[in-house]
C-alpha atoms as a PDB file:
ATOM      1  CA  UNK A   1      86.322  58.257 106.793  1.00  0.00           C
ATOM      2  CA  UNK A   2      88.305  60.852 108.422  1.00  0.00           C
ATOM      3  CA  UNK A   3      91.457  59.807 110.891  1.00  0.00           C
ATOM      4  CA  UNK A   4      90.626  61.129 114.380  1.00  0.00           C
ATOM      5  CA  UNK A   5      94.154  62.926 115.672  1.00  0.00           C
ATOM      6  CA  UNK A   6      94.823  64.588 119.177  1.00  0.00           C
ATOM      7  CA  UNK A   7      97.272  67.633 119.601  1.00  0.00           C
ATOM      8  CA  UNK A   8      99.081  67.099 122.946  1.00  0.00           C
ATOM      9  CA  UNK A   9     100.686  70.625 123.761  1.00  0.00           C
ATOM     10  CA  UNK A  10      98.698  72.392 121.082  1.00  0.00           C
ATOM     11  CA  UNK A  11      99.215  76.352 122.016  1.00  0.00           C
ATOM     12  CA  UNK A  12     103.029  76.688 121.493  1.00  0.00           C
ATOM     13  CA  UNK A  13     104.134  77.104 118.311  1.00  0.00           C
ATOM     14  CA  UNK A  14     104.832  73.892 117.412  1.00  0.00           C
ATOM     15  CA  UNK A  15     101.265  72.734 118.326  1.00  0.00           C
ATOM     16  CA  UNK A  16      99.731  75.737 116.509  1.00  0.00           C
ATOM     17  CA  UNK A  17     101.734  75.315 113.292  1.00  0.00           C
ATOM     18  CA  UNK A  18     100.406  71.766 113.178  1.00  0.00           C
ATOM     19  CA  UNK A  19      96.558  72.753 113.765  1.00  0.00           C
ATOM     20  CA  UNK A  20      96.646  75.011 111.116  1.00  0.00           C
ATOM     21  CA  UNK A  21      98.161  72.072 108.634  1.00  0.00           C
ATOM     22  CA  UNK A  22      95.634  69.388 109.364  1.00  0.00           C
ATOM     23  CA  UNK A  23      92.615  71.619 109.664  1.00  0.00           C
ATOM     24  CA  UNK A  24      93.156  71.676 105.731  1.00  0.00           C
ATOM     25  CA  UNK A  25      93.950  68.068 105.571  1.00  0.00           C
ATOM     26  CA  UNK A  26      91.598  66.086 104.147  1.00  0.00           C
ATOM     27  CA  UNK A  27      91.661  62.574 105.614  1.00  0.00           C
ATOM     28  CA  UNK A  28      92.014  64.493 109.302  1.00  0.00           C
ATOM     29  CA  UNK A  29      89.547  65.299 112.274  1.00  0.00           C
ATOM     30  CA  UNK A  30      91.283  66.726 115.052  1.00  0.00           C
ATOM     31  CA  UNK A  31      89.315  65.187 118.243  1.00  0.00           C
ATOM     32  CA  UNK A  32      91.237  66.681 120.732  1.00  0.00           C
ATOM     33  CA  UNK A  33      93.677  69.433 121.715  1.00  0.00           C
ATOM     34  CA  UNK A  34      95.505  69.799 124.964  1.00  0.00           C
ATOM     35  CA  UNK A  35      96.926  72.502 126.998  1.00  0.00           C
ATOM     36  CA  UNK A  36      98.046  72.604 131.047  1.00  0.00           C
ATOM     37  CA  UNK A  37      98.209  76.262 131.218  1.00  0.00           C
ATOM     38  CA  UNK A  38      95.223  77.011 129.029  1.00  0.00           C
ATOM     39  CA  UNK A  39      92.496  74.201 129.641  1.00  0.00           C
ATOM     40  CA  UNK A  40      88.873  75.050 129.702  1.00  0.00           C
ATOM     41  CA  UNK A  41      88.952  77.502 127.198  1.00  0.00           C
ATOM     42  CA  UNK A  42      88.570  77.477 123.102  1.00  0.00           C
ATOM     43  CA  UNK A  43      91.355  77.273 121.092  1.00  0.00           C
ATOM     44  CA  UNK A  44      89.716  79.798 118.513  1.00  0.00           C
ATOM     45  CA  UNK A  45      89.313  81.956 122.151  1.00  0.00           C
ATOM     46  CA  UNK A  46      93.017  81.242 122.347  1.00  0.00           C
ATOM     47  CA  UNK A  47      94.286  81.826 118.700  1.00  0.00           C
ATOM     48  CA  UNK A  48      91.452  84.163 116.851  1.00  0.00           C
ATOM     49  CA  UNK A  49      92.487  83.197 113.526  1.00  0.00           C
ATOM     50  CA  UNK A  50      90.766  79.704 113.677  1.00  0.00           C
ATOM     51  CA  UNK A  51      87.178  81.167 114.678  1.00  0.00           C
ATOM     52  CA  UNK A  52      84.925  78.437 112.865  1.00  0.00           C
ATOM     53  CA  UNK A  53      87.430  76.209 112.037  1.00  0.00           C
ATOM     54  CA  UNK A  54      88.939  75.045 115.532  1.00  0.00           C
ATOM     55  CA  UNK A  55      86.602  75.642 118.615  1.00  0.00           C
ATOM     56  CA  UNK A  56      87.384  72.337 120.652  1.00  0.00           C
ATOM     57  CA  UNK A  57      87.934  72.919 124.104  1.00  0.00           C
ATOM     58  CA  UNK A  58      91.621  72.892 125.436  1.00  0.00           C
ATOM     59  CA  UNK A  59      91.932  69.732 127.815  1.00  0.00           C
ATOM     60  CA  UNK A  60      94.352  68.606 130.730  1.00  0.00           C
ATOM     61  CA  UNK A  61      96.710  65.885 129.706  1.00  0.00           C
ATOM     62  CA  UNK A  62      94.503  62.184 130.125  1.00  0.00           C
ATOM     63  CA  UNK A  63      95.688  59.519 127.854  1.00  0.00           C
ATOM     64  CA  UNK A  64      93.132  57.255 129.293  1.00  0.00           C
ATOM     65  CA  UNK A  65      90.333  59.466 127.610  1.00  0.00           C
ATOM     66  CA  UNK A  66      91.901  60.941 124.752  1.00  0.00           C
ATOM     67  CA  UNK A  67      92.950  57.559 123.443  1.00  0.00           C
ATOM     68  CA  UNK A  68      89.447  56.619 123.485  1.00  0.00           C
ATOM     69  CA  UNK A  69      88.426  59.304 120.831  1.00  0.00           C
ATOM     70  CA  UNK A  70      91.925  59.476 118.650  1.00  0.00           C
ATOM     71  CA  UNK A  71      93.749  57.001 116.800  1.00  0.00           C
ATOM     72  CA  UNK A  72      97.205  59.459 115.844  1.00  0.00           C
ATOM     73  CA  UNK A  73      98.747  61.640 118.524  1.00  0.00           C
ATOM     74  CA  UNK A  74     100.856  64.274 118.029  1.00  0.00           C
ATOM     75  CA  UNK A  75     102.708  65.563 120.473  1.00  0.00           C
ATOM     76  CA  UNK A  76     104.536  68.677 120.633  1.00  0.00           C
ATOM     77  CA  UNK A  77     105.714  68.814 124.096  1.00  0.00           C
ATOM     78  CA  UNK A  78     109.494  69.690 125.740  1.00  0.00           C
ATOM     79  CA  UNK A  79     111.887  67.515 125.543  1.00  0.00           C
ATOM     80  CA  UNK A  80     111.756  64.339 128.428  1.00  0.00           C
ATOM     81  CA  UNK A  81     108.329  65.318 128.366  1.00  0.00           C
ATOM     82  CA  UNK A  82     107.303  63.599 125.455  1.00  0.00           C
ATOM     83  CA  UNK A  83     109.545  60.151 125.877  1.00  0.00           C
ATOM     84  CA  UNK A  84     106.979  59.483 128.869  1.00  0.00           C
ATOM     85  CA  UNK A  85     103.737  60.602 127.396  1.00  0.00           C
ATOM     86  CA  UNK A  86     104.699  58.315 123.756  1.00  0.00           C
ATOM     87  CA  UNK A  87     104.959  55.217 126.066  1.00  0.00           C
ATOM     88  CA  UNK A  88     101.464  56.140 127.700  1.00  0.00           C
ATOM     89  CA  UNK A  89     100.012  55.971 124.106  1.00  0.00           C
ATOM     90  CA  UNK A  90     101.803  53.570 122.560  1.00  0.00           C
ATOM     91  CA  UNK A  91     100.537  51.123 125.139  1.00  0.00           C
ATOM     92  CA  UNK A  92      96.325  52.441 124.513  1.00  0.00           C
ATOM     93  CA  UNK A  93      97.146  51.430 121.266  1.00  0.00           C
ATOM     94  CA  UNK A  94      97.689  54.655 119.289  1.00  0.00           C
ATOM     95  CA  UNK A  95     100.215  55.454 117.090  1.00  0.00           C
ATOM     96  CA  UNK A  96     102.288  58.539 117.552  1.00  0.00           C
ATOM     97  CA  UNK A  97     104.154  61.502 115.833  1.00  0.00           C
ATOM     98  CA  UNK A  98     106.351  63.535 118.237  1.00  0.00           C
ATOM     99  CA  UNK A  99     107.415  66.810 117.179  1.00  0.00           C
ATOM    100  CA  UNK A 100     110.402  66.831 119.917  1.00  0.00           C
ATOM    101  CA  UNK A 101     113.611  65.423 119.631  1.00  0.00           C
ATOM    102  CA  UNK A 102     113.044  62.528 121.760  1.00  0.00           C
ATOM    103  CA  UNK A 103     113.085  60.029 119.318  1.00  0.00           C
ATOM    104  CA  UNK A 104     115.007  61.520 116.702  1.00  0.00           C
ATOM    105  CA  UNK A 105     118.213  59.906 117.955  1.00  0.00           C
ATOM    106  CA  UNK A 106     118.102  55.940 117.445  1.00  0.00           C
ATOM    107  CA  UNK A 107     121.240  55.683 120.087  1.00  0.00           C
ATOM    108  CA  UNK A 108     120.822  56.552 123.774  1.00  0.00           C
ATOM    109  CA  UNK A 109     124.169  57.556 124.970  1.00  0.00           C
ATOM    110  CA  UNK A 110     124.476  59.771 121.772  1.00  0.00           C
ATOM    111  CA  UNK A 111     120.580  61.185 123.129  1.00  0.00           C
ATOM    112  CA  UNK A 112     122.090  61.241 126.747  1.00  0.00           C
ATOM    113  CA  UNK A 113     125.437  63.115 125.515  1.00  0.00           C
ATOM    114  CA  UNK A 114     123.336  66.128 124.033  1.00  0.00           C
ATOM    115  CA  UNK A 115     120.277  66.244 125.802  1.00  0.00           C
ATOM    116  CA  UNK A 116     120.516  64.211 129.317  1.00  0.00           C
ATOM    117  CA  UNK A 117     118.414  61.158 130.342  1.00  0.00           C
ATOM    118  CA  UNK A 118     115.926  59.089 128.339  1.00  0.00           C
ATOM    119  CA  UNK A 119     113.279  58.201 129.992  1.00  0.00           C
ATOM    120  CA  UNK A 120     112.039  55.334 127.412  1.00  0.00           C
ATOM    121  CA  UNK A 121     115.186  54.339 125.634  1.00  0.00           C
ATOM    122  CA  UNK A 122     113.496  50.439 124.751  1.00  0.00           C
ATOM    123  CA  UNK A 123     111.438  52.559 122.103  1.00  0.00           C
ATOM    124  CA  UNK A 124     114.120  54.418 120.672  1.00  0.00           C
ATOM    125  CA  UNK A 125     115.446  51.549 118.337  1.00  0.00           C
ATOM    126  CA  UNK A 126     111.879  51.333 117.319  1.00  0.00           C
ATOM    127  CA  UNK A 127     111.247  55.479 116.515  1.00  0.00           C
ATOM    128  CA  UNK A 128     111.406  55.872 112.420  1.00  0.00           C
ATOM    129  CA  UNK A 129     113.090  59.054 111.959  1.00  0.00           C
ATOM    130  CA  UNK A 130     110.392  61.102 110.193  1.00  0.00           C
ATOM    131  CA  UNK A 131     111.775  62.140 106.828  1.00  0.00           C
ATOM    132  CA  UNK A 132     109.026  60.970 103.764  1.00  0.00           C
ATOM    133  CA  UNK A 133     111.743  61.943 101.117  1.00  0.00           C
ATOM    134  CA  UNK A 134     114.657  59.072 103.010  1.00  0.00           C
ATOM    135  CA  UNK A 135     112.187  57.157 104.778  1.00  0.00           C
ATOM    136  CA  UNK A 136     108.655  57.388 103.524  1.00  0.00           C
ATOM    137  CA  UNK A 137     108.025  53.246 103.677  1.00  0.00           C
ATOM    138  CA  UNK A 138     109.124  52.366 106.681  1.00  0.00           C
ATOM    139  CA  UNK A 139     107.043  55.925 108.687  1.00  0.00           C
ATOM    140  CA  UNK A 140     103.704  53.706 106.502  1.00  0.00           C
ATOM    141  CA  UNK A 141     104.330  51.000 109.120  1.00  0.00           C
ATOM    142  CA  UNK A 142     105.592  52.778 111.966  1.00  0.00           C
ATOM    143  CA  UNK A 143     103.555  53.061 115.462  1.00  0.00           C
ATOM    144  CA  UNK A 144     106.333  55.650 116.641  1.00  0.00           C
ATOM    145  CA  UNK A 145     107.637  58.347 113.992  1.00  0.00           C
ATOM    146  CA  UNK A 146     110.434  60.790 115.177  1.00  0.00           C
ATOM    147  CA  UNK A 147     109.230  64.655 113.456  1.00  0.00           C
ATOM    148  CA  UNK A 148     112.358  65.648 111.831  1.00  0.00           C
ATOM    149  CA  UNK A 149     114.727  69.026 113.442  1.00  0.00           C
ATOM    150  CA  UNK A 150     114.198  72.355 111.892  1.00  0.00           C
ATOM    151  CA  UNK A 151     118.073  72.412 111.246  1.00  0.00           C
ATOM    152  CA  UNK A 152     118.343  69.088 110.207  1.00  0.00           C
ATOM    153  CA  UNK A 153     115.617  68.772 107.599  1.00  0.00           C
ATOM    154  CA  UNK A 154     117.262  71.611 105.793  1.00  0.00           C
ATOM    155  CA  UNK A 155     120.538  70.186 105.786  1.00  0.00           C
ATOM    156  CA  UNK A 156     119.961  66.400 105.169  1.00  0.00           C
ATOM    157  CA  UNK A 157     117.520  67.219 102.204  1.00  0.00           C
ATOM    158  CA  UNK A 158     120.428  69.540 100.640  1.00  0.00           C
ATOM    159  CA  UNK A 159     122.860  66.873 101.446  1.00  0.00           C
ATOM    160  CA  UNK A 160     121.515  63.912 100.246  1.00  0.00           C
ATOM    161  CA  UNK A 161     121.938  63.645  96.599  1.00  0.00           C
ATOM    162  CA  UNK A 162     125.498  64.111  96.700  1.00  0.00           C
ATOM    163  CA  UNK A 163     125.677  61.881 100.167  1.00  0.00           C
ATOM    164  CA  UNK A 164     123.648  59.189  98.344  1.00  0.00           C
ATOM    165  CA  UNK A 165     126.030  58.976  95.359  1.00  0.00           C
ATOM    166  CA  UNK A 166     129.209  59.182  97.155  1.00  0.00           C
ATOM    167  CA  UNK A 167     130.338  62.410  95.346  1.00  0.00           C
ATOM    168  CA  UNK A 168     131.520  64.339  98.085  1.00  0.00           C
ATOM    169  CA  UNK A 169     134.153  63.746 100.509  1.00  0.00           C
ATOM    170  CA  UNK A 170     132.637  63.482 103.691  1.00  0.00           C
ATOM    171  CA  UNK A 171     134.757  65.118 105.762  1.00  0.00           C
ATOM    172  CA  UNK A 172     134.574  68.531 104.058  1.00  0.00           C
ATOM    173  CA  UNK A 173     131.082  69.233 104.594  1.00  0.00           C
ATOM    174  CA  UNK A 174     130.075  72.366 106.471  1.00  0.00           C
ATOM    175  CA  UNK A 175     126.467  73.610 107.228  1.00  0.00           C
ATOM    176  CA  UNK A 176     125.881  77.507 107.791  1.00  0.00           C
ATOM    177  CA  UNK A 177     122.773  77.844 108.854  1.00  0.00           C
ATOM    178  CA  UNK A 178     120.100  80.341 109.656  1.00  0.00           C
ATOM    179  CA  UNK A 179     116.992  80.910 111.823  1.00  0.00           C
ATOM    180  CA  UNK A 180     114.245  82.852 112.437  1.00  0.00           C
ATOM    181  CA  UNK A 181     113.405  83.951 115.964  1.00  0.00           C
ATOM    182  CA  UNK A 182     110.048  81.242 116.405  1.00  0.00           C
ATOM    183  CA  UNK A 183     112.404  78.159 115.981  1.00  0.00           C
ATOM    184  CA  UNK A 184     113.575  78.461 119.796  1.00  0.00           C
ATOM    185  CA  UNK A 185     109.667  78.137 120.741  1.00  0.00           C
ATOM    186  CA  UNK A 186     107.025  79.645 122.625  1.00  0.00           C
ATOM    187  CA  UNK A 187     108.549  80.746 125.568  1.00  0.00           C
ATOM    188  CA  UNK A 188     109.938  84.354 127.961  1.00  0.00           C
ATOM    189  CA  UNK A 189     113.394  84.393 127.170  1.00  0.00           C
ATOM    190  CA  UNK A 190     115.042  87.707 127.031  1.00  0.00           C
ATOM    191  CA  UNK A 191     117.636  86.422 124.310  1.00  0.00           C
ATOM    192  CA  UNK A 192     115.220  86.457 122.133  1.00  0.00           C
ATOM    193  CA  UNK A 193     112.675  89.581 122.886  1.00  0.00           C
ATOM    194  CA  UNK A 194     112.089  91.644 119.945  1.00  0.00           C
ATOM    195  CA  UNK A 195     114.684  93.915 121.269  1.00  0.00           C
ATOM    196  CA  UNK A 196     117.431  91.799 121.987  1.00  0.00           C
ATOM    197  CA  UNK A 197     117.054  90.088 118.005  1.00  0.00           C
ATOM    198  CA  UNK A 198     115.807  93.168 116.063  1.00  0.00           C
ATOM    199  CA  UNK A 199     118.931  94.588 113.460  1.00  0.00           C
ATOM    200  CA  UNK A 200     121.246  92.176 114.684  1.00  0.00           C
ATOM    201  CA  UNK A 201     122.161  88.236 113.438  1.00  0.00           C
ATOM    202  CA  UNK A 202     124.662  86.167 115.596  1.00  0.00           C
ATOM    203  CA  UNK A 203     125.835  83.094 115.767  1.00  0.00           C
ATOM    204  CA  UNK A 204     124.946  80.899 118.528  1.00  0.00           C
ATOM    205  CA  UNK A 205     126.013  77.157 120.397  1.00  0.00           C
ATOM    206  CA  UNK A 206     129.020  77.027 117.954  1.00  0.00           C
ATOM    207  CA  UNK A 207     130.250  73.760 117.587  1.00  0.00           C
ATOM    208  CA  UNK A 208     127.611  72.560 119.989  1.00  0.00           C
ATOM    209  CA  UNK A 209     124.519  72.826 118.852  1.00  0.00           C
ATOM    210  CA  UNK A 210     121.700  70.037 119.587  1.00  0.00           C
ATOM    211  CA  UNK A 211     120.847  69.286 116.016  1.00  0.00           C
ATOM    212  CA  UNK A 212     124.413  68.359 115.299  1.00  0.00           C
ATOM    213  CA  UNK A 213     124.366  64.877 116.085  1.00  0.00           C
ATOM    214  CA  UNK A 214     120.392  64.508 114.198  1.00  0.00           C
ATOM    215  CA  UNK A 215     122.142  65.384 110.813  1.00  0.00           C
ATOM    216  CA  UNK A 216     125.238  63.734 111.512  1.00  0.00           C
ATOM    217  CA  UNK A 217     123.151  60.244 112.432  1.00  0.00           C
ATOM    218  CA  UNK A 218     120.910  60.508 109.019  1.00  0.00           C
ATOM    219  CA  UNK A 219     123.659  61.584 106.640  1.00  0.00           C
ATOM    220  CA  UNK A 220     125.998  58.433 108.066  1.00  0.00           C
ATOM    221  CA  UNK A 221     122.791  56.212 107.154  1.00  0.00           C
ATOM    222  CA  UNK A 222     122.678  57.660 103.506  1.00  0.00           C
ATOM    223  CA  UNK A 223     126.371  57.049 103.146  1.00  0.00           C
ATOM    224  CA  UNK A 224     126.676  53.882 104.964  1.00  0.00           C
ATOM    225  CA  UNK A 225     130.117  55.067 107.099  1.00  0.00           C
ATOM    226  CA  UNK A 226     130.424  57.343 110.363  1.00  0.00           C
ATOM    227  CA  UNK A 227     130.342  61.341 109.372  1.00  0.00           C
ATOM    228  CA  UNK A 228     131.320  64.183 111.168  1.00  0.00           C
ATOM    229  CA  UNK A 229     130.387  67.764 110.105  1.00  0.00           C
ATOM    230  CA  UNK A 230     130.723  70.860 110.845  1.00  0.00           C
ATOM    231  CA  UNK A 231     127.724  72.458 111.548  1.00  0.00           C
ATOM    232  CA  UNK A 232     127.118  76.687 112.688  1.00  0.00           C
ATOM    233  CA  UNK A 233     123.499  78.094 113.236  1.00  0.00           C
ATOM    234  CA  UNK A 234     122.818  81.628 113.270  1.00  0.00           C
ATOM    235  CA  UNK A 235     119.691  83.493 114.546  1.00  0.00           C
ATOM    236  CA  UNK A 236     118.181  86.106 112.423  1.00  0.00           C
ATOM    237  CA  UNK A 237     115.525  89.086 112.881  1.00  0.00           C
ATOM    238  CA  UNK A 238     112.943  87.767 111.413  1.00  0.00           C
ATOM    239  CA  UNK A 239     109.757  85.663 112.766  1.00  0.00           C
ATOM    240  CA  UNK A 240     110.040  82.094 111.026  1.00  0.00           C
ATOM    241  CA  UNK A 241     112.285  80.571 108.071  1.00  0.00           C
ATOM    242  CA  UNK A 242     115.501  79.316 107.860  1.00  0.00           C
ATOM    243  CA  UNK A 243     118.202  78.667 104.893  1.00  0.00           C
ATOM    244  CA  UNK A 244     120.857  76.811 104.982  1.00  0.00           C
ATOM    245  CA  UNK A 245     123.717  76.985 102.790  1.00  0.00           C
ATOM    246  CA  UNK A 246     126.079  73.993 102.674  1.00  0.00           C
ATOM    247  CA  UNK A 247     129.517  73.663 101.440  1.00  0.00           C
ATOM    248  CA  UNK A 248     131.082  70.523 100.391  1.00  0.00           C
ATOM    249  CA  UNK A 249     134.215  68.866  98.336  1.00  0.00           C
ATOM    250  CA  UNK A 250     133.581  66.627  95.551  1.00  0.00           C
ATOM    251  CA  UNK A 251     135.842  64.199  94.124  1.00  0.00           C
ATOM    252  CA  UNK A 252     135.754  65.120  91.269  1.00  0.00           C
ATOM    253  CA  UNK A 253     135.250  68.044  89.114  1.00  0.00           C
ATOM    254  CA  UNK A 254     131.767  68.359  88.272  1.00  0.00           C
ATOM    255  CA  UNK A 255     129.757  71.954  86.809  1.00  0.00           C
ATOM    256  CA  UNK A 256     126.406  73.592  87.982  1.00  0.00           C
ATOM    257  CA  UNK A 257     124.674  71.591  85.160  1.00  0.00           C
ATOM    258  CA  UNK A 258     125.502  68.280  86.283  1.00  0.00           C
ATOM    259  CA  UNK A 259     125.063  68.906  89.860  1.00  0.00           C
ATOM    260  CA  UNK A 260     121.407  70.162  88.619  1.00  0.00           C
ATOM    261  CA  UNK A 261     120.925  67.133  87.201  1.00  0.00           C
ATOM    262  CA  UNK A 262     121.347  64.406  89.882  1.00  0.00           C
ATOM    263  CA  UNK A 263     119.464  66.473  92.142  1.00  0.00           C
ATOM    264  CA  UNK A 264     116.434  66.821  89.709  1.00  0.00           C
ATOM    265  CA  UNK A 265     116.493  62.879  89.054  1.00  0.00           C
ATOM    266  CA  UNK A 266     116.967  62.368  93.366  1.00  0.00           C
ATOM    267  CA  UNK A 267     113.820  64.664  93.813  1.00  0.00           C
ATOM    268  CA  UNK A 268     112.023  64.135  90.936  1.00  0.00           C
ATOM    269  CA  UNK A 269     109.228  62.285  92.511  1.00  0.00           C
ATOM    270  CA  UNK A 270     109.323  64.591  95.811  1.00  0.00           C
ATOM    271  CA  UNK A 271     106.362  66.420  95.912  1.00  0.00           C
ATOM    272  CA  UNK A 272     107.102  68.882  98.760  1.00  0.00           C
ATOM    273  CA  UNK A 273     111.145  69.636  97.351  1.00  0.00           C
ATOM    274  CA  UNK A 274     111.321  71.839  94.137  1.00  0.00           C
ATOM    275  CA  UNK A 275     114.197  72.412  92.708  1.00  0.00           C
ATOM    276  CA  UNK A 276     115.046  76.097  91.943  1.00  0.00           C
ATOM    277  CA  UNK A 277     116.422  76.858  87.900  1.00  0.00           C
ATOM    278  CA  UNK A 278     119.477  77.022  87.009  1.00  0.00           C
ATOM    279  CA  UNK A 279     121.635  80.137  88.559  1.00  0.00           C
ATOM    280  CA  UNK A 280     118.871  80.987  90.525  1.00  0.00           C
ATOM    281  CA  UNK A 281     118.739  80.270  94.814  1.00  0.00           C
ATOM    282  CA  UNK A 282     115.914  79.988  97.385  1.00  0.00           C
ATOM    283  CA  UNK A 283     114.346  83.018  99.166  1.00  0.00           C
ATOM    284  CA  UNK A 284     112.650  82.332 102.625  1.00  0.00           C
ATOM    285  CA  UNK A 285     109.488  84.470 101.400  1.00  0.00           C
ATOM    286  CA  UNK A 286     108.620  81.488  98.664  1.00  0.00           C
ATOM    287  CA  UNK A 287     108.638  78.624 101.228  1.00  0.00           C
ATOM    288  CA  UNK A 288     106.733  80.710 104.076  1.00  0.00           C
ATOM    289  CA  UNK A 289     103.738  79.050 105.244  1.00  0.00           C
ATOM    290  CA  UNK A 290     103.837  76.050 102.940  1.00  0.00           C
ATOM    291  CA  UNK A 291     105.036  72.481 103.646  1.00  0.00           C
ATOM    292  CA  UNK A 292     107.951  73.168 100.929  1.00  0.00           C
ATOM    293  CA  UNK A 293     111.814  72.733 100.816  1.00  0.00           C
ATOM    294  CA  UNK A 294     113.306  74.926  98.169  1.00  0.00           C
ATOM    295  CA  UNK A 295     116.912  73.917  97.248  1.00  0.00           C
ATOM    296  CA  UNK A 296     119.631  75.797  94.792  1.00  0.00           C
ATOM    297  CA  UNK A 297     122.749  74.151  93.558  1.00  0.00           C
ATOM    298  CA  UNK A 298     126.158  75.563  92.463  1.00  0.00           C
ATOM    299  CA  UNK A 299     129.675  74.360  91.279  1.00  0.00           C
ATOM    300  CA  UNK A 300     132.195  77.056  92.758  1.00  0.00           C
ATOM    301  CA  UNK A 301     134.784  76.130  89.435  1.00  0.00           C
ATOM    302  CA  UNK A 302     137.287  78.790  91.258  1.00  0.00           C
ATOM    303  CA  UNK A 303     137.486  77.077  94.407  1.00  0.00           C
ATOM    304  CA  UNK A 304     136.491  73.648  93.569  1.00  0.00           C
ATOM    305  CA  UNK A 305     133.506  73.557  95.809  1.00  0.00           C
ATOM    306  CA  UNK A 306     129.894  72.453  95.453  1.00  0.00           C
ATOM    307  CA  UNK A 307     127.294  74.929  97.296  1.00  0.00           C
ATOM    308  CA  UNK A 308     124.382  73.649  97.986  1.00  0.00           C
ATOM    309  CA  UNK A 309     121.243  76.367  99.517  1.00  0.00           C
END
């Protein structure tokens, strides 16, 4: 018996990303897809590449309905958006996974610092933030799971071992980060027309970028005491991806070996994290298109510095 799952904002790229994933899953039916700007017609008349495999009809937003017919929403809406429409479900009786960062943040005035009002802060404390490989029992019983960052999935899964074991000092961690143009969604912005990104990488919202406080919040949990990091995105010319490369003190001296060690025992059981051999470091082409996190470890003996990509 197949779970019957709605897509609520399924034609950015967000919502496409997510068809294409649970078309292949197996315990999945999606039921219904929704769209305000593209209702009435097909999403395979929409996106081409899912001719035969998706040709449900793009519907206006009705929770009354599509509750009726699906028991797991998704939603992959803006920001503010999404706190409302999660309360309209969550009352029919589904359970939902939102894809924006509404619900990532468990504390409102840290939510309200970076991104303005909350517009259903009683269901924050509820929201499990979305991370299987940190949080996997707790998302089995959840009626409202927070969909992990872009940023923040790369740098809390590269963080963790070390976090988890207390090896680093905490306030020496730095994340230099880097995206591909898709991560800033579906939208007409000239900042990032093929134009205005092609042959050129920048930095961008130094020292104040959303995500900050997302990978802050889950790497205080793993070591039990308030962290601040530094953390500096940077957008790239290319279409999807992103690699992170993170830069930390231990307190004591450790070598590549070791370090290779505690993260093979942390992820051993991690299906979607491989770790790469010895020496060698992740390449966005490898992860492309797949559900995996690829992660590289050094010991900089010069500089005393662990290096985590």
């Amino acid at each position: 018996m197949k779970t019957p799952v709605a897509i609520i904002g399924a034609t950015g790229y967000t919502g496409v990303e997510l068809a294409r994933l649970l078309i292949h899953h197996p315990q999945v039916e999606i039921v219904s897809v929704t769209s305000q700007s593209k209702s009435g017609l097909t999403y395979s008349q929409c996106f081409p590449a899912f001719k035969n495999k998706l040709n449900l009809e793009l519907e206006k937003l009705n929770p009354d309905l599509i509750a009726k017919k699906a028991k797991i929403i998704f939603l992959c809406l803006p920001h503010h958006e999404s706190a409302e429409t999660a309360k309209k479900f969550l009352d029919l009786g589904c359970k939902v996974i939102d894809l924006s960062a509404d619900f990532r943040l468990s504390a409102a005035e840290v939510y309200e610092a970076w991104y303005g009002p909350h517009r259903s802060q009683e269901l924050l404390k509820e929201a499990v933030y979305g991370l299987p490989e940190l949080h996997r029992e707790q998302i089995k019983k959840a009626r409202l799971v927070a969909n992990p960052g872009c940023y923040p999935t790369s740098c809390i899964l590269g963080l963790a071992p070390l976090v988890k074991k207390k090896a680093i000092d905490l306030k020496s961690i730095h994340c230099d980060s880097k995206s591909g143009v898709s991560g800033a969604g579906r939208k007409t912005d000239p900042s990032i027309l093929f134009c205005e990104v092609n042959e050129g990488v920048k930095a961008y919202k130094v020292g104040n970028h959303r995500h900050t406080p997302e990978i802050e919040q889950e790497i205080s949990r793993l070591a039990g005491e308030s962290v601040v990091l530094s953390f500096t995105p940077h957008l790239i010319p290319m279409d999807r991806g992103i690699l992170s490369t993170l830069y930390a003190q231990p307190f004591q001296k450790t070598d590549s070996k070791s370090l290779h060690q505690l993260y093979q025992e942390f992820y051993k059981d991690e299906p979607f994290v491989r770790l790469c051999p010895l020496g060698e470091f992740p390449d966005t082409r490898n992860v492309k298109m797949t559900n995996y996190c690829d992660i590289g470890v050094y010991y900089d003996d010069r500089t005393g510095r662990v290096i985590i990509v």
